[in-house]
N, C-alpha and C. Protein backbone atom coordinates (compact mmCIF):
# COMPACT_ATOMS: atom_id res chain seq x y z
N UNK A 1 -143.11 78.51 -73.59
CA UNK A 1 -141.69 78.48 -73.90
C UNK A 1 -141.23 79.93 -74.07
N UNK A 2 -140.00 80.50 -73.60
CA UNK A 2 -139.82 82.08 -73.34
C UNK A 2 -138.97 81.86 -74.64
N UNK A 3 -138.51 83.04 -75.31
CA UNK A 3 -137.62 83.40 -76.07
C UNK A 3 -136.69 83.00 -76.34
N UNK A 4 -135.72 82.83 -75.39
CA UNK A 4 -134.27 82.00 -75.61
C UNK A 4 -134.61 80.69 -75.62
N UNK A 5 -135.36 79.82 -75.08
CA UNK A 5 -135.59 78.31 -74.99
C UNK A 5 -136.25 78.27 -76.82
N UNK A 6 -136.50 79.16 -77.43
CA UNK A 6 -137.58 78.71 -78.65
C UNK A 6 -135.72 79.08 -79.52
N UNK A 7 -134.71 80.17 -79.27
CA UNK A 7 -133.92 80.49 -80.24
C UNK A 7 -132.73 79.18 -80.14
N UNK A 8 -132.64 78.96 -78.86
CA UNK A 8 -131.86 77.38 -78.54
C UNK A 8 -132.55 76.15 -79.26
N UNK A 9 -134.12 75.85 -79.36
CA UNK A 9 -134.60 75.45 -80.07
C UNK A 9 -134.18 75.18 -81.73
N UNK A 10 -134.28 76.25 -82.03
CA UNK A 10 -134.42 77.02 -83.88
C UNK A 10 -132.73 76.43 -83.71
N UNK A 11 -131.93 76.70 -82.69
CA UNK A 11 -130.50 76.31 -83.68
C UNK A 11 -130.35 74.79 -83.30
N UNK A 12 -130.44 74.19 -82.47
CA UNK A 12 -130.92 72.58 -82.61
C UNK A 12 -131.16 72.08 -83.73
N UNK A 13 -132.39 72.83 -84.22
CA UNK A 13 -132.97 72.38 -85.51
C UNK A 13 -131.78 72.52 -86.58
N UNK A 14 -131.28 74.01 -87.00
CA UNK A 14 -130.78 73.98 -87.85
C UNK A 14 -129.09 73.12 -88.14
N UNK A 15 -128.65 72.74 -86.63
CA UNK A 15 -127.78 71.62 -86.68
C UNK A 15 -128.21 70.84 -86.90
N UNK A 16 -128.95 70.20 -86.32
CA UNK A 16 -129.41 68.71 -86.86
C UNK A 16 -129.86 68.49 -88.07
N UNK A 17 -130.13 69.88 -89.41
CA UNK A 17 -130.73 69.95 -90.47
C UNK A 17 -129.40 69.77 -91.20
N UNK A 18 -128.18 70.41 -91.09
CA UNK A 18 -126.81 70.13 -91.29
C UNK A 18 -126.07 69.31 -91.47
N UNK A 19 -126.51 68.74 -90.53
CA UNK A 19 -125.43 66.98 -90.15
C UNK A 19 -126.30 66.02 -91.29
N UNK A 20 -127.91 66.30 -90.87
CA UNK A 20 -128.63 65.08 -91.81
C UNK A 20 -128.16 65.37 -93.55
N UNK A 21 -127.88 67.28 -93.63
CA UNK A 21 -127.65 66.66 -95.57
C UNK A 21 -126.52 66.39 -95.27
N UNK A 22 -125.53 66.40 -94.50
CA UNK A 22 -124.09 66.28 -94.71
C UNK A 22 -124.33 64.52 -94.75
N UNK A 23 -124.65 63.89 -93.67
CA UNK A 23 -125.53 62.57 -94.00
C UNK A 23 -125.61 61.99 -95.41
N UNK A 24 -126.20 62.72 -95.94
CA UNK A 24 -127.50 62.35 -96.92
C UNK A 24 -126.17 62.49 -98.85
N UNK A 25 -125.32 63.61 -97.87
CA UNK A 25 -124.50 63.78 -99.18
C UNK A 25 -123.44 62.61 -99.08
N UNK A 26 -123.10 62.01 -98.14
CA UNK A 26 -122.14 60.80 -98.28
C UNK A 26 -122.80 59.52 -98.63
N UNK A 27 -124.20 59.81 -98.75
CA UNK A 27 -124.88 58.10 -98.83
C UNK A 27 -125.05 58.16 -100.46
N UNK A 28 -125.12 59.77 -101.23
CA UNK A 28 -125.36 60.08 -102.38
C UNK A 28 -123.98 59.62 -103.09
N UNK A 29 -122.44 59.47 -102.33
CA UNK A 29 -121.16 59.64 -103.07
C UNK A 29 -121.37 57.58 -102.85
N UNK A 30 -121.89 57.03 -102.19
CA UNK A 30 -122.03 55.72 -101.84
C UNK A 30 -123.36 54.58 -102.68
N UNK A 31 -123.49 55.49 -103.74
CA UNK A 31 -124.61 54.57 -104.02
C UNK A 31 -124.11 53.54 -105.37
N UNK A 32 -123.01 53.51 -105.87
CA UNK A 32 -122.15 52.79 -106.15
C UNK A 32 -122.07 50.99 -105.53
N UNK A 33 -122.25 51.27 -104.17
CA UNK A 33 -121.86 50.56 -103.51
C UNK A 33 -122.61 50.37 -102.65
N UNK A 34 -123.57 49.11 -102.65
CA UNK A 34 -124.19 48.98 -101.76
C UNK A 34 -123.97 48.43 -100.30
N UNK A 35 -123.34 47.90 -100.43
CA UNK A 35 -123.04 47.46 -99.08
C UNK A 35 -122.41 48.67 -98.30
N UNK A 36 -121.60 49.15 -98.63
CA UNK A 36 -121.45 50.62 -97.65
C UNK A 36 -122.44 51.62 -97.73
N UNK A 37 -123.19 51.59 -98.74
CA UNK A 37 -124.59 52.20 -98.49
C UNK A 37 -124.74 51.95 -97.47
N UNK A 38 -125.32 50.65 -97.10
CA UNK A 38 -126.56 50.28 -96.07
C UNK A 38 -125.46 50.42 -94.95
N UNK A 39 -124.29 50.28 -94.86
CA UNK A 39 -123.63 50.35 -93.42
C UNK A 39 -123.88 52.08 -93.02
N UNK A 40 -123.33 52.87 -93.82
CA UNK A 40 -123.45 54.36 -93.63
C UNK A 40 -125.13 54.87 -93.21
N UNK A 41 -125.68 54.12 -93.89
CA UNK A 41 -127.80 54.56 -93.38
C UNK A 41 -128.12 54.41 -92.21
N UNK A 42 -127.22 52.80 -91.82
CA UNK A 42 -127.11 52.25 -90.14
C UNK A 42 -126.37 53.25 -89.34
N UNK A 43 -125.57 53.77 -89.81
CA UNK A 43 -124.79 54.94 -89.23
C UNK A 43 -125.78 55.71 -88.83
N UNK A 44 -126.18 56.46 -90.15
CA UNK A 44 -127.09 57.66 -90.05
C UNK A 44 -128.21 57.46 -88.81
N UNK A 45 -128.62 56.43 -89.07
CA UNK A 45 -130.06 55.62 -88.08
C UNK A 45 -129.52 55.85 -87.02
N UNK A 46 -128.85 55.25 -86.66
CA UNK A 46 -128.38 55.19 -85.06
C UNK A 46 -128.03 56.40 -84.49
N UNK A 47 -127.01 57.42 -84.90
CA UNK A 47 -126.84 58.86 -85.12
C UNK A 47 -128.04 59.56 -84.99
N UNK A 48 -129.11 59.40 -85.24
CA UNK A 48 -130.59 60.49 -85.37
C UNK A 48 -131.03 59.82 -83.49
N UNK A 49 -130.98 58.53 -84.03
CA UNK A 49 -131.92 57.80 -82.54
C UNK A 49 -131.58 58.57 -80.98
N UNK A 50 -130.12 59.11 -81.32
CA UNK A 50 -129.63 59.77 -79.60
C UNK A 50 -130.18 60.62 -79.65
């Protein structure tokens, strides 16, 4: 893997590290409530799977 394919890499990662707490911080404002819990996790789930 040359240089730019590993730094395109590294920021992949660090988006997808982004989105998951941004994720992770709406399931935290949702735990009140379970049923939109589990709809928002199904979110999250499906969201990671693409």
């Amino acid at each position: 893997m040359d240089e730019g394919q590993e730094e395109m890499n590294n920021q992949e990662f660090e988006t997808f590290k982004k989105m998951l707490v941004l994720h992770l911080e709406e399931l935290k404002g949702l735990e009140s409530d379970p049923k939109a819990w589990k709809r928002k996790l199904e979110t999250v789930i499906e969201t990671l799977k693409d």
